[in-house]
Protein backbone atom coordinates (compact mmCIF):
# COMPACT_ATOMS: atom_id res chain seq x y z
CA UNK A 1 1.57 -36.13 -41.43
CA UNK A 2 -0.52 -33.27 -40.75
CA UNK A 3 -1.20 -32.35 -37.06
CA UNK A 4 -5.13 -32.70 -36.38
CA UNK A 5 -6.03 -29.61 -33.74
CA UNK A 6 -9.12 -30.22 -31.64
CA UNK A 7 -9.97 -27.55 -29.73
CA UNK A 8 -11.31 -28.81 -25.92
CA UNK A 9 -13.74 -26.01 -25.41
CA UNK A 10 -16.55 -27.96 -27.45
CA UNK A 11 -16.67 -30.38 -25.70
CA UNK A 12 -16.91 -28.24 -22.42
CA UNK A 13 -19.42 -26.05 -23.83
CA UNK A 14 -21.49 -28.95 -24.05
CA UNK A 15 -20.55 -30.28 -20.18
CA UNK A 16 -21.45 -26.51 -19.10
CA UNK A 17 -24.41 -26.25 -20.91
CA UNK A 18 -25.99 -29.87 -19.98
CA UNK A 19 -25.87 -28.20 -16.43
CA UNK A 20 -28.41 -25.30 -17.79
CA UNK A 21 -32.11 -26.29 -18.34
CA UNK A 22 -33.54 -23.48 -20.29
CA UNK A 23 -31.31 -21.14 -22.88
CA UNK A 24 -33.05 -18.36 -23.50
CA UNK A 25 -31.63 -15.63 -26.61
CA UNK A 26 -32.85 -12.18 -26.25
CA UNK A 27 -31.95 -10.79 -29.83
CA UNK A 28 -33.15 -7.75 -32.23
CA UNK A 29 -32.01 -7.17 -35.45
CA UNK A 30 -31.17 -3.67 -34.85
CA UNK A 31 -29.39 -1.71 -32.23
CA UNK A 32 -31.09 0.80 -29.90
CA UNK A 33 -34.46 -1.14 -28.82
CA UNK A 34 -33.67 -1.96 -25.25
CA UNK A 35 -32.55 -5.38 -25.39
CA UNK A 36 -30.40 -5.55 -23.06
CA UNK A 37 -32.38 -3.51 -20.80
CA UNK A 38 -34.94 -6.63 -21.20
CA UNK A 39 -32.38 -8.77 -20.50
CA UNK A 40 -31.56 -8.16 -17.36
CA UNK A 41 -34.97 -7.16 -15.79
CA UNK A 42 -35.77 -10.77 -17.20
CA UNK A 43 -33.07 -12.48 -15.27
CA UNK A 44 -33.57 -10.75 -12.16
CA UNK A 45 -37.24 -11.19 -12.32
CA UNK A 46 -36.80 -14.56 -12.76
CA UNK A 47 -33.87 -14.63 -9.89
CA UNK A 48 -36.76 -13.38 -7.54
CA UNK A 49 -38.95 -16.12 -8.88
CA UNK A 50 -36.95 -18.48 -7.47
CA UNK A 51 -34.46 -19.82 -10.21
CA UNK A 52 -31.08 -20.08 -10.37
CA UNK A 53 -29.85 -17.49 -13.48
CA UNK A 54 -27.15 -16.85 -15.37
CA UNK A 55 -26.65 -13.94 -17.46
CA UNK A 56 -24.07 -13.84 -20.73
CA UNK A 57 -23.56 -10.59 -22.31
CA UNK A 58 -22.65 -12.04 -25.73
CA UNK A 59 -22.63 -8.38 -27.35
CA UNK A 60 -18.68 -7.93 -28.11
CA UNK A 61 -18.93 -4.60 -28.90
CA UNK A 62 -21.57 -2.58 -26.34
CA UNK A 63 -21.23 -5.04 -23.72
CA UNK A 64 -24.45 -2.96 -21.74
CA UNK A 65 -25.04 -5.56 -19.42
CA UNK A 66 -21.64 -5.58 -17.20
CA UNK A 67 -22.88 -1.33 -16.26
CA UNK A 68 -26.60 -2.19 -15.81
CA UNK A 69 -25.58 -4.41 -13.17
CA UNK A 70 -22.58 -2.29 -11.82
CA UNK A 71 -19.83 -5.26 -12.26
CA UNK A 72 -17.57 -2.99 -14.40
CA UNK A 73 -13.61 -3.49 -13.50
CA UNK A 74 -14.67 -6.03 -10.72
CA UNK A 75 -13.01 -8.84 -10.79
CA UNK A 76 -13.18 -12.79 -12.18
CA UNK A 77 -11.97 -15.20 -9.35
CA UNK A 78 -9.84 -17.67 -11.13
CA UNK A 79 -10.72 -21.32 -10.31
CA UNK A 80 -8.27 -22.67 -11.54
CA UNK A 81 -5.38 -21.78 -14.53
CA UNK A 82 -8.63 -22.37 -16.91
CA UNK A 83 -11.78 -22.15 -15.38
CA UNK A 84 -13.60 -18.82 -14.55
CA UNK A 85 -16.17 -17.91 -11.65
CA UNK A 86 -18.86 -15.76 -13.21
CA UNK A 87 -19.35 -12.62 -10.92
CA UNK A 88 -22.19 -13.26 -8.81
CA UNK A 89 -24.44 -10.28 -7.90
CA UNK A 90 -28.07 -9.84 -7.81
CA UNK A 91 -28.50 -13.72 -7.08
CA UNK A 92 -27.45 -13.76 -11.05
CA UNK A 93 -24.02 -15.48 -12.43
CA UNK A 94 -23.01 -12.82 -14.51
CA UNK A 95 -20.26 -12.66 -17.72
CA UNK A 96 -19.88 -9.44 -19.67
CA UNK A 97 -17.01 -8.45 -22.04
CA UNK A 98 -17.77 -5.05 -19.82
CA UNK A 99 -16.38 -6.76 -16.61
CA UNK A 100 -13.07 -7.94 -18.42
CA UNK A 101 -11.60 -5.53 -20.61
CA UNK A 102 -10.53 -2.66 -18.78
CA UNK A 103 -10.96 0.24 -20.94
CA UNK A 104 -14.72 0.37 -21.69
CA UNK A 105 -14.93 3.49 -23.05
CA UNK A 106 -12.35 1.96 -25.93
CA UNK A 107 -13.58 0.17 -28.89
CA UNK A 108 -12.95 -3.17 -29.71
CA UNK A 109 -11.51 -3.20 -33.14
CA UNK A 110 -11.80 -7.09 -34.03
CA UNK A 111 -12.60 -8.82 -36.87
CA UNK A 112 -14.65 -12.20 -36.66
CA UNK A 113 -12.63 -14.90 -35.89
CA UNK A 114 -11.43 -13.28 -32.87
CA UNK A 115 -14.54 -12.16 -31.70
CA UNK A 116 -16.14 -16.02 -32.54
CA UNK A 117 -12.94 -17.40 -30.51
CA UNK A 118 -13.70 -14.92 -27.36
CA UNK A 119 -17.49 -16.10 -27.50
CA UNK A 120 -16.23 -19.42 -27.43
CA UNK A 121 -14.42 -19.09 -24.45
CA UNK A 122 -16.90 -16.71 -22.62
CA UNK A 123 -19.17 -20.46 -22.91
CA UNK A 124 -16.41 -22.79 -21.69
CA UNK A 125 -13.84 -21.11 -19.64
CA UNK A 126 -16.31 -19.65 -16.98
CA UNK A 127 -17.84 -22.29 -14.78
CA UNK A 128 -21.60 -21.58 -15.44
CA UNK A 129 -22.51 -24.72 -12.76
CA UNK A 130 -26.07 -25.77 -12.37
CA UNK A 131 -28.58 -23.37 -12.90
CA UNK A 132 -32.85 -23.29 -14.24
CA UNK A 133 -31.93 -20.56 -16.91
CA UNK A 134 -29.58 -18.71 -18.76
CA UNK A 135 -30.55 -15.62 -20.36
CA UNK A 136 -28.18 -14.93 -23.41
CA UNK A 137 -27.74 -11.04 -24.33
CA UNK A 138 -27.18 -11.56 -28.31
CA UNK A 139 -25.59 -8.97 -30.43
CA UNK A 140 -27.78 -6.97 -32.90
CA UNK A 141 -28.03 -8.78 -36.47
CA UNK A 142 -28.37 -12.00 -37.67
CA UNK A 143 -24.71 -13.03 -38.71
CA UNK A 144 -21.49 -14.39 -37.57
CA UNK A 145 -21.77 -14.08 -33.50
CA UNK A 146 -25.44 -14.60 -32.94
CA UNK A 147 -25.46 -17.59 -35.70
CA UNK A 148 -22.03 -18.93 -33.49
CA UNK A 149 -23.61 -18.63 -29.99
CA UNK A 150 -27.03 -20.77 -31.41
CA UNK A 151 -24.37 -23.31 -33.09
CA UNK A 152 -22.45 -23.21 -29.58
CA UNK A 153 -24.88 -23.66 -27.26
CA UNK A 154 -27.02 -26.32 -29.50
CA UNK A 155 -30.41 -27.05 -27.29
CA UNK A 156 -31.73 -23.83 -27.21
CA UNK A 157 -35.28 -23.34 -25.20
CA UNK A 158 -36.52 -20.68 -27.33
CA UNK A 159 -35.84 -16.40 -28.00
CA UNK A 160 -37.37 -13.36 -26.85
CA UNK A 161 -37.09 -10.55 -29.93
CA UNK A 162 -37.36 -6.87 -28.93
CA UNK A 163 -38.23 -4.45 -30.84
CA UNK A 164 -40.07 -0.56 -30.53
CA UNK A 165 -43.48 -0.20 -32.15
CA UNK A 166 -42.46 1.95 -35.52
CA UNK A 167 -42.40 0.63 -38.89
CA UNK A 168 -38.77 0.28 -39.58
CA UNK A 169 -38.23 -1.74 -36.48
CA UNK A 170 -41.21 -4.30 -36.87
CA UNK A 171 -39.24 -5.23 -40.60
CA UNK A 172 -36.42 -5.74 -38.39
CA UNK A 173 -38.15 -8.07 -36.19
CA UNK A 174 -39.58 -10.44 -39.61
CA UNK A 175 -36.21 -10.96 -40.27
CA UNK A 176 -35.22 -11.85 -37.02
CA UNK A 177 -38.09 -14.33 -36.65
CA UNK A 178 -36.95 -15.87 -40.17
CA UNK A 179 -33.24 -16.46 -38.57
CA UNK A 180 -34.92 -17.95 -35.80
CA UNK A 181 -37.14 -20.59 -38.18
CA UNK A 182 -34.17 -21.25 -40.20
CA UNK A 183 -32.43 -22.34 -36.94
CA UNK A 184 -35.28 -24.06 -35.41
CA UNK A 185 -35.44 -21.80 -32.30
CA UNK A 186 -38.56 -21.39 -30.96
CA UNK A 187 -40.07 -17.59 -30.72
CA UNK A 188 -41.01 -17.61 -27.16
CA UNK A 189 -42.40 -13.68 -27.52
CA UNK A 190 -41.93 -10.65 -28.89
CA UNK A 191 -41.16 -7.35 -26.75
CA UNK A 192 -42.78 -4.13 -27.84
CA UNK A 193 -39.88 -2.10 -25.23
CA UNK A 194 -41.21 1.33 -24.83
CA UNK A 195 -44.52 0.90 -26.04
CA UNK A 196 -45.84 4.14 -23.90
CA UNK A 197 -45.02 7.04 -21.67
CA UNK A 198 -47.50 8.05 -18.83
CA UNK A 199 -47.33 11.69 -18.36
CA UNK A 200 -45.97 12.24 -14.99
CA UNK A 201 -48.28 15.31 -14.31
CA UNK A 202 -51.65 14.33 -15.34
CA UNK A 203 -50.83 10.04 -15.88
CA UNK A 204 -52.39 10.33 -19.17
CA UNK A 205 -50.71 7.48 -21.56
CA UNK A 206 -49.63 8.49 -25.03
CA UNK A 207 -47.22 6.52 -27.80
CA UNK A 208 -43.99 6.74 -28.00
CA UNK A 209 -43.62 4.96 -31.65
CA UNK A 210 -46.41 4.22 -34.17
CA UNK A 211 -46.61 1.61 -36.58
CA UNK A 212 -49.02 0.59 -39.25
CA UNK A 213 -51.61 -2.35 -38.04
CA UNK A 214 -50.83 -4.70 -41.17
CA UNK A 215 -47.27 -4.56 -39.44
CA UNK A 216 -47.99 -5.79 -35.83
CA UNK A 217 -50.88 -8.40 -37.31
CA UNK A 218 -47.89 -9.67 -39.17
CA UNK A 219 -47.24 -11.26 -35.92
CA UNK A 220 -50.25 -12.19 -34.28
CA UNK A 221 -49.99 -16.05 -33.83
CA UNK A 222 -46.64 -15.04 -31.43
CA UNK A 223 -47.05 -13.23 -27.71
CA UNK A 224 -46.50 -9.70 -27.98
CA UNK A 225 -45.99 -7.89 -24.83
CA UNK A 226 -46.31 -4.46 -24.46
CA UNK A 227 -43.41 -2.58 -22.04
CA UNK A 228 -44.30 0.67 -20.91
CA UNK A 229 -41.43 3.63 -20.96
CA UNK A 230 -40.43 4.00 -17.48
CA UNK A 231 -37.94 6.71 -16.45
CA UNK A 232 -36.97 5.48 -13.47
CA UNK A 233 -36.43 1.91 -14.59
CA UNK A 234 -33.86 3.49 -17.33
CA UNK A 235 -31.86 5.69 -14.28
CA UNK A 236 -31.80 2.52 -12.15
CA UNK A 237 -30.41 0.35 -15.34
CA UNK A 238 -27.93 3.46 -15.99
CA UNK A 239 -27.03 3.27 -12.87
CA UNK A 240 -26.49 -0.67 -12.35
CA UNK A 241 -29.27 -0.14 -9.28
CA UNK A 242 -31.36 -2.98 -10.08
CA UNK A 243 -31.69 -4.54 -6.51
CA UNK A 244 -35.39 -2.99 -6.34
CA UNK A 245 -36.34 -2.34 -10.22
CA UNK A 246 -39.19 -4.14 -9.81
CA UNK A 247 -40.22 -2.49 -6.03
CA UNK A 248 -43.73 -0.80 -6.60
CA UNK A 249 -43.84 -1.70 -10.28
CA UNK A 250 -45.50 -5.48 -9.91
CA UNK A 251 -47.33 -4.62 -13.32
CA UNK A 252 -43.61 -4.43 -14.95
CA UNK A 253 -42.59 -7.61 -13.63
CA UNK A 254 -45.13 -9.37 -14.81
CA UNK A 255 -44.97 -8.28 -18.06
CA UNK A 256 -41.53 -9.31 -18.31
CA UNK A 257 -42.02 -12.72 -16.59
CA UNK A 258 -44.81 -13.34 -19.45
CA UNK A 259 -42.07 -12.72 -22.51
CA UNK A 260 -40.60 -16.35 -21.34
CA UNK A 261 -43.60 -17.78 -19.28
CA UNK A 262 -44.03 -20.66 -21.49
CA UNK A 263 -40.88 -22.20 -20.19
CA UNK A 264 -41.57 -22.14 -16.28
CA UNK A 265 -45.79 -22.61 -16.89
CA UNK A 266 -47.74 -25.66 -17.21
């Protein structure tokens, strides 16, 4: 008789997740665009709103998230022999292949399966608990581990794609969207990151990126929201200083509080 496996973390995926009203995916379909830059000034924007947040930093391989909030090498407190407490910092549960591992600066040389399994676990084996949102750092692409996480997590709220304004990105971002409809995922917004630099001399605004109009009208039934280049923002991210990101720079906030307003509006 053959021996039927059934792996338990399913069904606590779905117990965690129950406990989670909104799951928001913040996805690109290229490297290199900010996104999870994005991510985490969305969680702790919405952490000063008010909301409980959790942050997963599904990205296997540059696992950004675990340095922009300086949790590198600190470590998990084990609940129990399976259950994980996210690190808390920032008012944000956070989970990060960054904050496990303990060689960063190595690669991680695995092939899918493994990296589906690890996914699988980062969903079930850390106690998430009750919380208003969690923000969900994908990997770039539209294949195995983003595809796994949406099939994971099942009742998705909706995704934030990021992009930068030049042509070769905004193709990126169609096919994005078209993973997204395929799925059934809503597209909450789409970022422009890094839409402009204001010269710090004279303030005067100029692009960074330029793309053909045809490109961006492509998209003009879906919220796009234009973020500025800020300098500082990108030392305080490199430097996992994020306590006062948004101190002086209300207009940032707000612009990154609009990329997932629909859920927390109306």
């Amino acid at each position: 008789m053959h021996k039927v496996h059934i792996d338990h973390r399913d069904s606590l995926i779905k117990e965690r997740m129950s406990k989670i009203k909104n799951k928001i995916l913040i996805m690109s379909n290229k490297g290199g665009v900010g996104k999870s830059s994005i991510s985490v000034m969305l969680a702790k924007a919405l952490s000063e709103k008010g909301f409980k947040v959790c942050l997963l930093d599904a990205d296997i391989h540059g696992p950004s998230v675990a340095r922009m909030t300086s949790i590198e090498n600190m470590q998990h407190e084990a609940l129990s022999e399976e259950i994980i407490k996210p690190i808390e910092k920032y008012g944000i549960k956070i989970v990060s292949m960054g904050s496990i591992v303990k060689d960063t600066d190595k690669a991680l040389i695995w092939r899918g399966p493994i990296k589906i399994t690890v996914i699988k676990q980062l969903l079930a084996d850390f106690e998430w608990g009750e919380a208003d949102y969690m923000i969900i750092d994908l990997p770039p692409g539209t294949g195995d581990e983003p595809l796994s996480v949406c099939q994971f997590i099942g009742e998705i709220k909706g995704a934030v794609l990021v992009t930068t304004g030049q042509n070769i990105s905004f193709l990126d971002v169609y096919k994005a969207a078209d993973f997204l409809e395929k799925l059934s995922i809503k597209l909450l917004s789409v970022a422009e990151n890094m839409s402009e630099y204001s010269c710090p001399h004279c303030g005067k605004k100029s692009k960074l990126f330029y793309a053909d109009k045809d490109k961006k009208e492509i998209l003009e039934k879906t919220k796009r929201v234009e973020i500025p280049f800020y300098p500082k923002v990108m030392e305080l991210l490199d430097k996992g200083e994020i306590e006062d990101i948004f101190k002086g720079r209300e207009e940032l906030k707000e612009k990154i509080l609009s990329l997932a307003d629909d859920t927390f509006k109306g």
